[in-house]
N, C-alpha and C. Protein backbone atom coordinates (compact mmCIF):
# COMPACT_ATOMS: atom_id res chain seq x y z
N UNK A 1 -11.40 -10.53 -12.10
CA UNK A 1 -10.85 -9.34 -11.45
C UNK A 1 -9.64 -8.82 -12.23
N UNK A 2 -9.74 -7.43 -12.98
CA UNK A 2 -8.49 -6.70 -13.46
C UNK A 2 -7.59 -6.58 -12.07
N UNK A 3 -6.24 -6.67 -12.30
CA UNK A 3 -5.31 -6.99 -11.62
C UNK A 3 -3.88 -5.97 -12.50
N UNK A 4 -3.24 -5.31 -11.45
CA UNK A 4 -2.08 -4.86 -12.33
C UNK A 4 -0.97 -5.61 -11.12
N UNK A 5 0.45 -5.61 -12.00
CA UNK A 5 1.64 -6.14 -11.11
C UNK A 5 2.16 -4.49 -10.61
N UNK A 6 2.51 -5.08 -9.64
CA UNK A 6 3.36 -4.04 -8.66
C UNK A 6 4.87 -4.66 -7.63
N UNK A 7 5.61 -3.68 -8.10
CA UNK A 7 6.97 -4.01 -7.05
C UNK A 7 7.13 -2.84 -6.32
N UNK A 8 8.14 -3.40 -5.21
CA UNK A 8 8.75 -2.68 -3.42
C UNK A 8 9.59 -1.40 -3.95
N UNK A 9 8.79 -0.29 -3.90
CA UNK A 9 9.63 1.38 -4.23
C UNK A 9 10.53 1.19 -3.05
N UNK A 10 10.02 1.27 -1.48
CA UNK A 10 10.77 1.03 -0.34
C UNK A 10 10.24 1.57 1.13
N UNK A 11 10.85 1.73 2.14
CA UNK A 11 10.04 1.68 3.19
C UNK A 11 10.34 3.03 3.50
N UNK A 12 9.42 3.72 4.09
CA UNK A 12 9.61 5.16 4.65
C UNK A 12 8.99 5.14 6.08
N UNK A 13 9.68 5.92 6.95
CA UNK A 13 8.78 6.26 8.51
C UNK A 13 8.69 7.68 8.93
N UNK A 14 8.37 8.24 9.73
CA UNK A 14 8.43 9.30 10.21
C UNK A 14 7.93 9.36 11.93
N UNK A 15 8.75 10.50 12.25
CA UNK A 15 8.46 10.26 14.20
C UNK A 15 6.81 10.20 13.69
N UNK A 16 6.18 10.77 13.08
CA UNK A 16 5.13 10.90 13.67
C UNK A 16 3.69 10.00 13.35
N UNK A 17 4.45 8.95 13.23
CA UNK A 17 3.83 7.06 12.88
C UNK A 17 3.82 6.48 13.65
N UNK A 18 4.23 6.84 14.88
CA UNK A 18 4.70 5.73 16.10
C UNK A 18 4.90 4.09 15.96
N UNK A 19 6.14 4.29 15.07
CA UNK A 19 6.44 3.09 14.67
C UNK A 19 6.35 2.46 13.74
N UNK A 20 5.13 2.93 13.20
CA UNK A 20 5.12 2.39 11.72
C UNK A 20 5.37 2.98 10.75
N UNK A 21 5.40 2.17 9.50
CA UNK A 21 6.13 2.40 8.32
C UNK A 21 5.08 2.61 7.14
N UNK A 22 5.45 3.06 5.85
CA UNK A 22 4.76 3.11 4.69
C UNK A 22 5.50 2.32 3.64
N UNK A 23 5.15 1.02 3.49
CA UNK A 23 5.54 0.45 2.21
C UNK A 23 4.68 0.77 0.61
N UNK A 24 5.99 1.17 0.06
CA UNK A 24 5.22 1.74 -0.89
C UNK A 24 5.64 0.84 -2.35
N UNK A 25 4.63 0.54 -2.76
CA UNK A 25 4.59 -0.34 -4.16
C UNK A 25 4.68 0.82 -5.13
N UNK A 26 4.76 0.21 -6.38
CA UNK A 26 4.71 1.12 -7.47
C UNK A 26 4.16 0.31 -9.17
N UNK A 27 3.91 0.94 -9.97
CA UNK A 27 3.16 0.28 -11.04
C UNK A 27 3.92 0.06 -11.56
N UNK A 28 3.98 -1.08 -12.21
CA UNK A 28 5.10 -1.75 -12.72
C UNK A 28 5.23 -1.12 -14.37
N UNK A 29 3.62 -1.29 -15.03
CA UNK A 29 3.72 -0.78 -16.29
C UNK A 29 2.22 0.45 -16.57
N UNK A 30 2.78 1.48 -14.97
CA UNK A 30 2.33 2.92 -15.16
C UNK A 30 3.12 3.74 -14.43
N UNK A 31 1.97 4.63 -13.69
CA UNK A 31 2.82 6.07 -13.30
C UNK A 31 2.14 6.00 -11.47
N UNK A 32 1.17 4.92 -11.06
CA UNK A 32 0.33 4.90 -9.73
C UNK A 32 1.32 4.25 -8.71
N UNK A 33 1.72 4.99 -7.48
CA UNK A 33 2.23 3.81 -6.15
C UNK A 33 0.70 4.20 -4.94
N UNK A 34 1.08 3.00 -4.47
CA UNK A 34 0.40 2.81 -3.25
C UNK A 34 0.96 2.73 -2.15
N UNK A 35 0.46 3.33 -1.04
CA UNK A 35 1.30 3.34 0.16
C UNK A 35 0.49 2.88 0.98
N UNK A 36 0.85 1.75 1.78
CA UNK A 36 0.54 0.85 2.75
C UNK A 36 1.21 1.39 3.94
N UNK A 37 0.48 1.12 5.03
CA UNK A 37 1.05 1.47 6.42
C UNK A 37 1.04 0.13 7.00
N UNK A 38 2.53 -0.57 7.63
CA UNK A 38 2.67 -1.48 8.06
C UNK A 38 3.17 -1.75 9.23
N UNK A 39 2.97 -2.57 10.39
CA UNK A 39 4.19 -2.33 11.31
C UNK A 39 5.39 -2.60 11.58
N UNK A 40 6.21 -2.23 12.42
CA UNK A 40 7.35 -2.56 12.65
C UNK A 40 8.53 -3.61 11.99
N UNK A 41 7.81 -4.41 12.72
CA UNK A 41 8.65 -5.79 12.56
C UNK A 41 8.12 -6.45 11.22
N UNK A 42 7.05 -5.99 10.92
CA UNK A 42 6.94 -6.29 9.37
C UNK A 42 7.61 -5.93 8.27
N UNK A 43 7.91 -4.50 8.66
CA UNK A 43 8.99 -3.52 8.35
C UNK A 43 10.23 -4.36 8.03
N UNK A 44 10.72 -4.89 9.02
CA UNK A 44 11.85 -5.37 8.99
C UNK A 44 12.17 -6.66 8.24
N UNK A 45 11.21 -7.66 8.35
CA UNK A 45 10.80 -8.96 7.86
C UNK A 45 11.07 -8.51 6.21
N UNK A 46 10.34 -7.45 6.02
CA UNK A 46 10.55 -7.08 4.95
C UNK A 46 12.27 -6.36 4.34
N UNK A 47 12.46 -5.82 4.74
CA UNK A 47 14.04 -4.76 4.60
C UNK A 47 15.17 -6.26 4.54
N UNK A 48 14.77 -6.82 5.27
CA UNK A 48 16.51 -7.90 5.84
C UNK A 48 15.94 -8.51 4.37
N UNK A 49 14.74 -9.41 3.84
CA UNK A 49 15.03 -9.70 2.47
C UNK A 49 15.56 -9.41 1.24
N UNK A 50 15.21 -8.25 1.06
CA UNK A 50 15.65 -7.00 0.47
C UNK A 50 17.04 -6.64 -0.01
N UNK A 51 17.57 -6.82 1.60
CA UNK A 51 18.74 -6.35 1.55
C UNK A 51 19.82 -7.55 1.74
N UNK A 52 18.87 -9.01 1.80
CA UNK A 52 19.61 -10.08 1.76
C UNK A 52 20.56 -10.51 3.09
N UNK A 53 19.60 -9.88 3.93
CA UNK A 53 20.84 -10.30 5.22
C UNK A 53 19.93 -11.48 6.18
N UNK A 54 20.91 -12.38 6.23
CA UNK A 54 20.10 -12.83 7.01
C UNK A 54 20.24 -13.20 8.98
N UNK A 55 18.95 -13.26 9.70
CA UNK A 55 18.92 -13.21 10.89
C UNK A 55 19.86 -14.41 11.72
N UNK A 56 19.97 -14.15 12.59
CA UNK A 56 20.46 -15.36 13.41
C UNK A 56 20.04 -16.52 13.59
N UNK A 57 18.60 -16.22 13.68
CA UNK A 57 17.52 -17.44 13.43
C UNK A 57 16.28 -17.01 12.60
N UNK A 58 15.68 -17.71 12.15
CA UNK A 58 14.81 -17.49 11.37
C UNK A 58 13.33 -16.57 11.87
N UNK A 59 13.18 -15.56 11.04
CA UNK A 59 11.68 -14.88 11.49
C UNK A 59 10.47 -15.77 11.39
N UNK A 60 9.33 -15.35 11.49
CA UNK A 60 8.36 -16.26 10.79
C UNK A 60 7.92 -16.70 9.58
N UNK A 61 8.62 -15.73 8.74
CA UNK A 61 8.23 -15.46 7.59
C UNK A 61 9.20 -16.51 6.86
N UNK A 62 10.57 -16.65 7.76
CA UNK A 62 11.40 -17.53 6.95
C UNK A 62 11.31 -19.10 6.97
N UNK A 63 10.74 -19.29 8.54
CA UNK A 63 10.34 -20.56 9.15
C UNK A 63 8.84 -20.90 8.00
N UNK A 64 8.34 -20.26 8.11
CA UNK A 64 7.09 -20.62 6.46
C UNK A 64 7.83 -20.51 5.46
N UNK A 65 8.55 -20.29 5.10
CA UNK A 65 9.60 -20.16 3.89
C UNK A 65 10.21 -21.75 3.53
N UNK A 66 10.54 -21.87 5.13
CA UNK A 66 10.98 -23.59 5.38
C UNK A 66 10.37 -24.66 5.25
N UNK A 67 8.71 -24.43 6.03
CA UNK A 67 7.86 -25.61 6.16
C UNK A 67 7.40 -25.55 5.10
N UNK A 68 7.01 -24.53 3.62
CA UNK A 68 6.70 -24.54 2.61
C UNK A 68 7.47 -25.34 1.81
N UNK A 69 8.81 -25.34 1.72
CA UNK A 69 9.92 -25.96 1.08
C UNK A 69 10.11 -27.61 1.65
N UNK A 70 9.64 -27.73 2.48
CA UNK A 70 9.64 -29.22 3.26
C UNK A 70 8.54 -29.81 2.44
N UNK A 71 7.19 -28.80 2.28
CA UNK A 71 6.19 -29.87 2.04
C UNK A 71 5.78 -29.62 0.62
N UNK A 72 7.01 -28.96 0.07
CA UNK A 72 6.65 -28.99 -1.43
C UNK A 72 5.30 -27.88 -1.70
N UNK A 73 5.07 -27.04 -1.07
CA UNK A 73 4.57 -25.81 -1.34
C UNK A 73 4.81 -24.57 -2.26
N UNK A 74 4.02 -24.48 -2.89
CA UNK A 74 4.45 -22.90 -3.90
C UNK A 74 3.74 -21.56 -4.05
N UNK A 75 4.77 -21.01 -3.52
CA UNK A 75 3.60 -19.41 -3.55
C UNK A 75 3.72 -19.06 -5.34
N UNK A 76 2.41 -19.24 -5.50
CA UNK A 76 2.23 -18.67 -7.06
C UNK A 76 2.06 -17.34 -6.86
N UNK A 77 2.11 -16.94 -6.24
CA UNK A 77 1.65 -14.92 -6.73
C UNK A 77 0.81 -14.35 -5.09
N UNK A 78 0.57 -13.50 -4.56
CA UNK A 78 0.36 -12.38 -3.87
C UNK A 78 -0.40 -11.23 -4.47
N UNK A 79 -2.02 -11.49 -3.85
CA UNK A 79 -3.07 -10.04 -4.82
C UNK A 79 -3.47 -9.67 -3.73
N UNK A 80 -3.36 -8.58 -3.67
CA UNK A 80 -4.14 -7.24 -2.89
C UNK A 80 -5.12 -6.87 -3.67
N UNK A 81 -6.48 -7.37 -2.95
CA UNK A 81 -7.92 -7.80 -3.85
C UNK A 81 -8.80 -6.81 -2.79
N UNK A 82 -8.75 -6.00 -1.69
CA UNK A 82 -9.92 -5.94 -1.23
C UNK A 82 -9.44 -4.20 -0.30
N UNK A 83 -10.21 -3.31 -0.05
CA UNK A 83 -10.03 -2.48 0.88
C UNK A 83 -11.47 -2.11 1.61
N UNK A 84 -11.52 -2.13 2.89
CA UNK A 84 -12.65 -2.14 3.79
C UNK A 84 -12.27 -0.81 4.51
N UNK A 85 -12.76 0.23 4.84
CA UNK A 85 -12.48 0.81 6.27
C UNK A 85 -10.88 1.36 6.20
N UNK A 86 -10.35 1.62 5.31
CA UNK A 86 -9.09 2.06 5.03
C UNK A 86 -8.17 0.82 5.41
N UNK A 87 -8.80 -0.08 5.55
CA UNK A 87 -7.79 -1.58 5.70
C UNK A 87 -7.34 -2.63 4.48
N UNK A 88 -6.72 -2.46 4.19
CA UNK A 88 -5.97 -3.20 2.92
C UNK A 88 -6.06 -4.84 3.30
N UNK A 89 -6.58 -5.58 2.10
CA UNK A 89 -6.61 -6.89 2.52
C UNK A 89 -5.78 -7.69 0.94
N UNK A 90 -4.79 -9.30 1.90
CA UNK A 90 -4.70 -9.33 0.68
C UNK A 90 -5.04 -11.30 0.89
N UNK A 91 -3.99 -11.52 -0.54
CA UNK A 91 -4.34 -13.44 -0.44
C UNK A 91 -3.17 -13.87 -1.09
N UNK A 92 -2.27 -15.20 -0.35
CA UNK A 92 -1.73 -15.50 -0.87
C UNK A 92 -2.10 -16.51 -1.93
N UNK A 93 -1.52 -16.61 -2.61
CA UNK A 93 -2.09 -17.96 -3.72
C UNK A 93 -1.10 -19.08 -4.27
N UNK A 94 -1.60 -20.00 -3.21
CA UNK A 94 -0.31 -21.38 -3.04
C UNK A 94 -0.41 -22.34 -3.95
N UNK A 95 0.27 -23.47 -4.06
CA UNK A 95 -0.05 -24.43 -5.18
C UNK A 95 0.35 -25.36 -4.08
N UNK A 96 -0.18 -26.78 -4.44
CA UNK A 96 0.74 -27.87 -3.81
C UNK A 96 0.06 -29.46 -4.21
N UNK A 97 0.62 -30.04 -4.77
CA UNK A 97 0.17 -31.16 -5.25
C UNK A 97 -0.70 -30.75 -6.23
N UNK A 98 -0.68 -29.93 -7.30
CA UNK A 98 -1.51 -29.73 -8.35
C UNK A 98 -2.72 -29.07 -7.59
N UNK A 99 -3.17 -28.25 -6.52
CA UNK A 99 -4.19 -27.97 -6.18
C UNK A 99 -3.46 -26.43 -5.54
N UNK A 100 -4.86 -25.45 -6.03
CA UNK A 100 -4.56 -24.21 -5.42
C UNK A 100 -5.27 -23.65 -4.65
N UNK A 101 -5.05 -23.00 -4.00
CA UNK A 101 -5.38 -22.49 -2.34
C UNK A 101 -5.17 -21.09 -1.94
N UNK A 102 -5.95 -19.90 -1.97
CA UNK A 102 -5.99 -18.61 -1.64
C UNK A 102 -6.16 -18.62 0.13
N UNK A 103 -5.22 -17.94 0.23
CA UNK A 103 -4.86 -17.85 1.99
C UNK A 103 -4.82 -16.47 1.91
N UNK A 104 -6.40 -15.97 3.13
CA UNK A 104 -6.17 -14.77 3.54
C UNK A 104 -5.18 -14.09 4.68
N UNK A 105 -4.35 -12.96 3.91
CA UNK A 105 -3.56 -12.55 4.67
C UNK A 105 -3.14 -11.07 4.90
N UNK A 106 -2.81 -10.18 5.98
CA UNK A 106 -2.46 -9.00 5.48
C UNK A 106 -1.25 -8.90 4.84
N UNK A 107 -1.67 -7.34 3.78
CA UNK A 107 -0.87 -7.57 3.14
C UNK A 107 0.85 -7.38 3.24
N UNK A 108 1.07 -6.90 4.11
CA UNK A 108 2.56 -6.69 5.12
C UNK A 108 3.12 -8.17 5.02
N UNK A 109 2.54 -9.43 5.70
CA UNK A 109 2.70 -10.26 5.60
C UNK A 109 2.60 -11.24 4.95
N UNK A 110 1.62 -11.06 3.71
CA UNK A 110 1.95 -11.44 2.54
C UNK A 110 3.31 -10.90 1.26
N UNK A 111 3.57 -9.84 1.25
CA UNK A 111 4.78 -9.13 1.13
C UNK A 111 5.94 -9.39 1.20
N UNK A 112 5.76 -9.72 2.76
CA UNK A 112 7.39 -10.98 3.11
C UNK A 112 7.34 -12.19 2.67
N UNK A 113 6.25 -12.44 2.44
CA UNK A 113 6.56 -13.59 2.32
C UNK A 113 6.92 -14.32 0.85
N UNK A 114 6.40 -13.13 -0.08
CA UNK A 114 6.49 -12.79 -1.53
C UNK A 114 8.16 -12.65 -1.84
N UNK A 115 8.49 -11.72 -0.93
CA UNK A 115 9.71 -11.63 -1.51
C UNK A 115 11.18 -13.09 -1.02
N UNK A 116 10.26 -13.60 -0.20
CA UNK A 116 11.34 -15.04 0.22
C UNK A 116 10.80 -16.09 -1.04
N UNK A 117 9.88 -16.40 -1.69
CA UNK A 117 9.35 -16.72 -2.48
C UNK A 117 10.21 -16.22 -4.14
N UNK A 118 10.00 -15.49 -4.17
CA UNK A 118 10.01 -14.82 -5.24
C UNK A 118 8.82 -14.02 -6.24
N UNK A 119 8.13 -14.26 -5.35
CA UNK A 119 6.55 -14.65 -6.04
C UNK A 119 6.12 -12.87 -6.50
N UNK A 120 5.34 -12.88 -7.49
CA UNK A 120 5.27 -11.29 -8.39
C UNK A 120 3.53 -11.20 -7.34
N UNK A 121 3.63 -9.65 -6.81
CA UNK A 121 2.35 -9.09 -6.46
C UNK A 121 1.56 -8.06 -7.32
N UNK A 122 0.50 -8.88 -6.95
CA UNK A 122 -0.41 -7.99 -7.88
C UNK A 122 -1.38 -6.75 -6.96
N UNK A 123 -2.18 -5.85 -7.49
CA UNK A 123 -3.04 -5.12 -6.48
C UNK A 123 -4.46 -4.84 -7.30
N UNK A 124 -5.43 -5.25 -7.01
CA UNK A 124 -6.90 -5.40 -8.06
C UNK A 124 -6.70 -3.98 -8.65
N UNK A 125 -7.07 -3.78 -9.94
CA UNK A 125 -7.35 -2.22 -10.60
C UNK A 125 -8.26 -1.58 -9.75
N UNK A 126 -9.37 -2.13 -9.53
CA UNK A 126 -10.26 -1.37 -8.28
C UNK A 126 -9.70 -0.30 -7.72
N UNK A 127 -8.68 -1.12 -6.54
CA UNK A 127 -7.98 -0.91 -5.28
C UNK A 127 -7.07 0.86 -5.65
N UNK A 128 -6.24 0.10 -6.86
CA UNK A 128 -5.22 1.26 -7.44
C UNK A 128 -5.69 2.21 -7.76
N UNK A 129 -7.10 2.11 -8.40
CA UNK A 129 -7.80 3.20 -8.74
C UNK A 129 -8.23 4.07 -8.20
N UNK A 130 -8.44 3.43 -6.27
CA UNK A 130 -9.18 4.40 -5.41
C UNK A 130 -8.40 4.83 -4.77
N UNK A 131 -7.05 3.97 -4.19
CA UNK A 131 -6.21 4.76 -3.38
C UNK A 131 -4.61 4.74 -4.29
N UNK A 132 -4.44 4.89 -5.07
CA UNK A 132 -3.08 4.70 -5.46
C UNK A 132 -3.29 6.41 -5.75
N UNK A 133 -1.57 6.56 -6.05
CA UNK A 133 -0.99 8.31 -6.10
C UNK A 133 -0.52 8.08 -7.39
N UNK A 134 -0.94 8.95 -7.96
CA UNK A 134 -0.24 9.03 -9.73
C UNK A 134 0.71 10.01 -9.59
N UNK A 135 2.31 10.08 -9.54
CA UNK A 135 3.11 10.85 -9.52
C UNK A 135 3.02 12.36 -10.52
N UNK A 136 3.14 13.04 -9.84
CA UNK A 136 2.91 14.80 -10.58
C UNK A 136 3.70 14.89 -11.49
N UNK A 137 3.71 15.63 -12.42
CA UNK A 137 4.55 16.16 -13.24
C UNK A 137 5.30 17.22 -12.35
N UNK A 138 6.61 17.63 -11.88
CA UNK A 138 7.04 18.10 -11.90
C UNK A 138 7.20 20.02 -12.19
N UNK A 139 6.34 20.18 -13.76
CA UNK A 139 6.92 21.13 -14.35
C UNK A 139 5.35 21.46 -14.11
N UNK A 140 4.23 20.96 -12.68
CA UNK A 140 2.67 21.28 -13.23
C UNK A 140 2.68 22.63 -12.84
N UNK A 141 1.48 23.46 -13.41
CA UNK A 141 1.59 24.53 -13.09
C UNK A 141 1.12 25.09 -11.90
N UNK A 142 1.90 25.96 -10.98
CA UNK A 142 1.82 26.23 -9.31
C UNK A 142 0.29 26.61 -9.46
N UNK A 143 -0.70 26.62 -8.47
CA UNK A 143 -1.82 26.86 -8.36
C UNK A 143 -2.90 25.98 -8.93
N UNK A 144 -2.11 25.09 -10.08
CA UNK A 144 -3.31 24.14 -10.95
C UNK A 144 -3.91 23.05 -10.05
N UNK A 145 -4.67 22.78 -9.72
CA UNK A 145 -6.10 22.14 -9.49
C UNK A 145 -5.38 20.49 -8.97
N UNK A 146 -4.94 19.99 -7.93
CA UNK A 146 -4.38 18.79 -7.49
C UNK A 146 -5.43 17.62 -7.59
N UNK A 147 -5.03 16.60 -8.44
CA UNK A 147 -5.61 15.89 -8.47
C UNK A 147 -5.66 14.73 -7.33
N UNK A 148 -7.25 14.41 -6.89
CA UNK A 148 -7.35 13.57 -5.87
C UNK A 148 -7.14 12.34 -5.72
N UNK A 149 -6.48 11.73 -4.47
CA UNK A 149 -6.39 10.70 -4.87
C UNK A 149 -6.78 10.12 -3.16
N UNK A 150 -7.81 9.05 -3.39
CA UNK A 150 -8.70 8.80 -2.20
C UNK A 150 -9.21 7.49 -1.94
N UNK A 151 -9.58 7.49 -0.69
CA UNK A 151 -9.89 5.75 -0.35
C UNK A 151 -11.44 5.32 -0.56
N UNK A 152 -12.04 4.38 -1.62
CA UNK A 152 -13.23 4.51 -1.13
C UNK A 152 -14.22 5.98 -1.79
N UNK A 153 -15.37 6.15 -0.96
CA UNK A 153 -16.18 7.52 -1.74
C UNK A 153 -15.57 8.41 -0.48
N UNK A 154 -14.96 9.23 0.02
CA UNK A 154 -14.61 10.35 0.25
C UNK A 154 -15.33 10.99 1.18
N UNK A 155 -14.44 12.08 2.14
CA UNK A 155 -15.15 13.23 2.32
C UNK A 155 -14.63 14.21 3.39
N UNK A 156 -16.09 14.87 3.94
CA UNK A 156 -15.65 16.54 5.23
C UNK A 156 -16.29 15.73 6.11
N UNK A 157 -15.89 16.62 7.32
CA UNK A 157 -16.14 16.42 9.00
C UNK A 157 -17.33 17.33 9.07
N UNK A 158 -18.27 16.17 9.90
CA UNK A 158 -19.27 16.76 10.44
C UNK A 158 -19.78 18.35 10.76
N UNK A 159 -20.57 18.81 10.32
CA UNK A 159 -20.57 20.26 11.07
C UNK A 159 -20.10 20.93 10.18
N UNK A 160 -19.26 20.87 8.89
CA UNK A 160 -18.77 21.96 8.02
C UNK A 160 -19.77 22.31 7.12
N UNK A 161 -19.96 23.57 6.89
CA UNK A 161 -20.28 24.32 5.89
C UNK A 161 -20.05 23.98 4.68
N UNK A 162 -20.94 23.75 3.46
CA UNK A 162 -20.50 22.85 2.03
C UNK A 162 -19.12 23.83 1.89
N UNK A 163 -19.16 25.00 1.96
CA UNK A 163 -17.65 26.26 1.47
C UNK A 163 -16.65 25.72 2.08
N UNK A 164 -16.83 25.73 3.55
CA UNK A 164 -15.52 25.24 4.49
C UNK A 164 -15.35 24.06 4.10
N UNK A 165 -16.10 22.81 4.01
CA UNK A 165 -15.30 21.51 3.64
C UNK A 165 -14.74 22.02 2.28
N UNK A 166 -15.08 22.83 1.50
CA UNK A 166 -14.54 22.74 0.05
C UNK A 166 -13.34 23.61 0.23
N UNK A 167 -13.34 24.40 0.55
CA UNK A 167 -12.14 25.32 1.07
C UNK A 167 -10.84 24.26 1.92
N UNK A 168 -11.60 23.31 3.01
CA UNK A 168 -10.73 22.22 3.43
C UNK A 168 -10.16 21.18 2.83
N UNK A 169 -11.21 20.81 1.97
CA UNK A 169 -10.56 19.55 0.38
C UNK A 169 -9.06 20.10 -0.15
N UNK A 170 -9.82 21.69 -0.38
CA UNK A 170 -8.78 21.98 -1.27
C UNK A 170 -7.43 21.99 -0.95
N UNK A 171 -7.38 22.74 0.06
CA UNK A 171 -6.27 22.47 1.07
C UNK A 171 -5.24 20.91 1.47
N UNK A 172 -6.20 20.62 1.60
CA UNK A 172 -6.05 18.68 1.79
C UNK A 172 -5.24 18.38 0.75
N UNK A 173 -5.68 18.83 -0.35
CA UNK A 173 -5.26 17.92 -1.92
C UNK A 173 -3.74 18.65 -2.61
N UNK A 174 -3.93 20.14 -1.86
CA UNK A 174 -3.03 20.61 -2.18
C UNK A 174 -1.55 20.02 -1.45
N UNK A 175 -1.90 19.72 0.05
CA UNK A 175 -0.95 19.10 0.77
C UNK A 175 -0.20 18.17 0.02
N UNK A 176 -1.40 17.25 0.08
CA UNK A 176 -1.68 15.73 -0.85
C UNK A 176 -0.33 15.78 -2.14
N UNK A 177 -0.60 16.36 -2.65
CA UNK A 177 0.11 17.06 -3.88
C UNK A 177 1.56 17.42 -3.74
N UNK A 178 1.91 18.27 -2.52
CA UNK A 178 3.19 18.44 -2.18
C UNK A 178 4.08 17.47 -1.43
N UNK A 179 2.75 16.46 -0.76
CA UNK A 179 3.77 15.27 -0.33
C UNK A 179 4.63 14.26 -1.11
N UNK A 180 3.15 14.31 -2.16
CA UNK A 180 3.84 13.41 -3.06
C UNK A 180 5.02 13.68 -3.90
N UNK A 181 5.10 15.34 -4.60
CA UNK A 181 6.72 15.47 -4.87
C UNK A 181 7.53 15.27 -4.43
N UNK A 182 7.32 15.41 -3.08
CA UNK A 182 8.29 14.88 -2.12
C UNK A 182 8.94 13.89 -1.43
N UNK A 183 8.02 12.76 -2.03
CA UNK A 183 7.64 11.61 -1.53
C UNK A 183 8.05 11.28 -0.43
N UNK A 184 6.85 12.25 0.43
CA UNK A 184 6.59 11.42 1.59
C UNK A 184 5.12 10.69 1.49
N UNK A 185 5.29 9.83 1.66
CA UNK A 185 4.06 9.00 1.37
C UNK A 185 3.81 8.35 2.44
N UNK A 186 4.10 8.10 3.61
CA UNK A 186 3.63 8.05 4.40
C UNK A 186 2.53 8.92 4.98
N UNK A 187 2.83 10.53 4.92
CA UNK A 187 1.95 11.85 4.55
C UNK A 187 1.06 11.59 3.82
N UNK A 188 1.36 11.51 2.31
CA UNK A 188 0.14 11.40 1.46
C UNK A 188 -0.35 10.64 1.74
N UNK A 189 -0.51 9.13 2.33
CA UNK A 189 -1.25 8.11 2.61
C UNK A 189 -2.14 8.65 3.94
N UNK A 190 -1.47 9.89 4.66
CA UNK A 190 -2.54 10.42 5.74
C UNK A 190 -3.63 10.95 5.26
N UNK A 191 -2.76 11.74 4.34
CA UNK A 191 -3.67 13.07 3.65
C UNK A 191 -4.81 12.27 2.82
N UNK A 192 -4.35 11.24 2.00
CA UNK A 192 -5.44 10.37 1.08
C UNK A 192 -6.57 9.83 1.85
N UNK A 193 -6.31 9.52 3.12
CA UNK A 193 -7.55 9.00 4.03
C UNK A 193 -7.96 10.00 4.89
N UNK A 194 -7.62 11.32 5.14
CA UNK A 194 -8.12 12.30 5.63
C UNK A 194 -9.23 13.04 4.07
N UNK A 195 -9.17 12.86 3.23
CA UNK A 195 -9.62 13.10 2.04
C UNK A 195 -10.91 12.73 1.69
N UNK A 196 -10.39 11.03 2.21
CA UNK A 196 -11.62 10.33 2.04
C UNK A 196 -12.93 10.26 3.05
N UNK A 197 -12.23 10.91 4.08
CA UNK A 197 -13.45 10.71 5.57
C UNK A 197 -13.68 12.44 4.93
N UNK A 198 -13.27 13.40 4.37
CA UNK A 198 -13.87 14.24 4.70
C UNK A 198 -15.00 14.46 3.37
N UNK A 199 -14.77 13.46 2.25
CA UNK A 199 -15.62 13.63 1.13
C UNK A 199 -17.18 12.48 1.43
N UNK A 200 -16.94 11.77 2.34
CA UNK A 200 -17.77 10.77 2.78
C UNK A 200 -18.37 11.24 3.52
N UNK A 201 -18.39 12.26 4.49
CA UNK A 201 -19.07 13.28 5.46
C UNK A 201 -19.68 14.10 4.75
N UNK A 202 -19.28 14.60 3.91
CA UNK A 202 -19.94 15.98 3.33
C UNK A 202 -21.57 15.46 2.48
C-alpha cells in the first residue's frame, strides 16, 4: 500500500456541525489536506496535546498512554488505510515484545493517541487521492474550471436532469473552491461529499 505522511494543520468548527469539528491533516511533502469530521471530545483529546496542557486526571487516551508505558508497548505509526460510505477508517500499529499488531481504530482516536506517542501518521495514496483538497493557487483565474475534489465515484440527486445535475456540480465545485481559499474545511469537507453523492447518482 502507497502511503504518504501527514501532520495536524488544526481543528476548525462551525455552529453549523452541531458539535463537531474538522481535523484537518496536511501533506507533509505536497500541496493535498484532508479534512476529517470528528467529535467533540475527540476534539479536545486532541487540542490539550497539542497545546500541552494537561487535565486533572487523565482522558482515555492518556490512561492508554499509561497502560502502554507499563507494559512496554509502542505505537510505531498511525495509517488511515480505508474509506467506506464517507467513513474514514484507520489502524494503529503497535510493537511489543518484538511482535506487531494493527489495531483497528477511528481515526480521531487514533490521532490522539499518535500525538501522546509521538508516533508519525500516514493516510493510503488511495484515500488522499479521492478525498484530499489540493490548495488553489491564489492568483487562479476567476471563472476557471474548479477542480474536484471527491469521496469515492461521485455524484447528482435523484430526479435531475443530466443539465441540472451538471449545472449543480458546477456550482458545488465552485463553492468547493471558495471554501477552500478560505479554509473552511469543514465546508469543503461538506461540499466534497455532497459532490460525491451527487456524481454517484447521476
Amino acid at each position: 500500500m502507497e502511503k504518504v505522511q501527514v501532520d495536524i494543520l488544526g481543528l476548525s468548527t462551525s455552529p453549523h456541525t452541531n458539535g463537531a469539528y474538522a481535523l484537518i491533516l496536511y501533506e507533509l511533502e505536497g500541496d493535498r489536506r484532508l479534512p476529517i469530521i470528528i467529535g467533540g471530545f475527540e476534539a479536545q483529546a486532541i487540542a490539550l496535546k497539542l497545546e500541552n496542557i494537561k487535565p486533572p486526571r487523565p482522558f482515555t487516551h492518556d490512561l492508554f498512554k499509561s497502560i502502554a508505558d507499563a507494559f512496554s508497548l509502542h505505537v510505531n505509526e498511525i495509517v488511515i488505510d480505508e474509506l467506506h460510505s464517507e467513513t474514514f477508517y484507520a489502524k494503529v500499529v503497535c510493537e511489543v515484545n518484538g511482535e506487531i499488531h494493527e489495531i483497528d481504530a477511528r481515526p480521531s482516536d487514533a490521532i490522539a493517541i499518535a500525538v501522546r506517542f509521538g508516533a508519525p501518521v500516514f493516510v493510503s495514496e488511495d484515500i488522499m487521492a479521492e478525498a484530499g483538497i489540493r490548495e488553489e493557487q491564489k492568483e487562479a483565474e476567476e471563472g476557471a474550471e474548479a477542480p474536484v475534489a471527491v469521496i469515492g465515484e461521485s455524484a447528482g440527486e435523484a430526479g435531475e436532469t443530466p443539465k441540472g445535475a451538471e449545472n449543480r456540480l458546477e456550482s458545488l465545485q465552485a463553492d468547493l473552491s471558495e471554501a477552500v481559499k478560505s479554509e473552511n474545511y469543514e465546508e469543503a469537507a461538506r461540499l466534497r461529499d455532497e459532490i460525491s453523492r451527487l456524481k454517484s447518482s447521476s
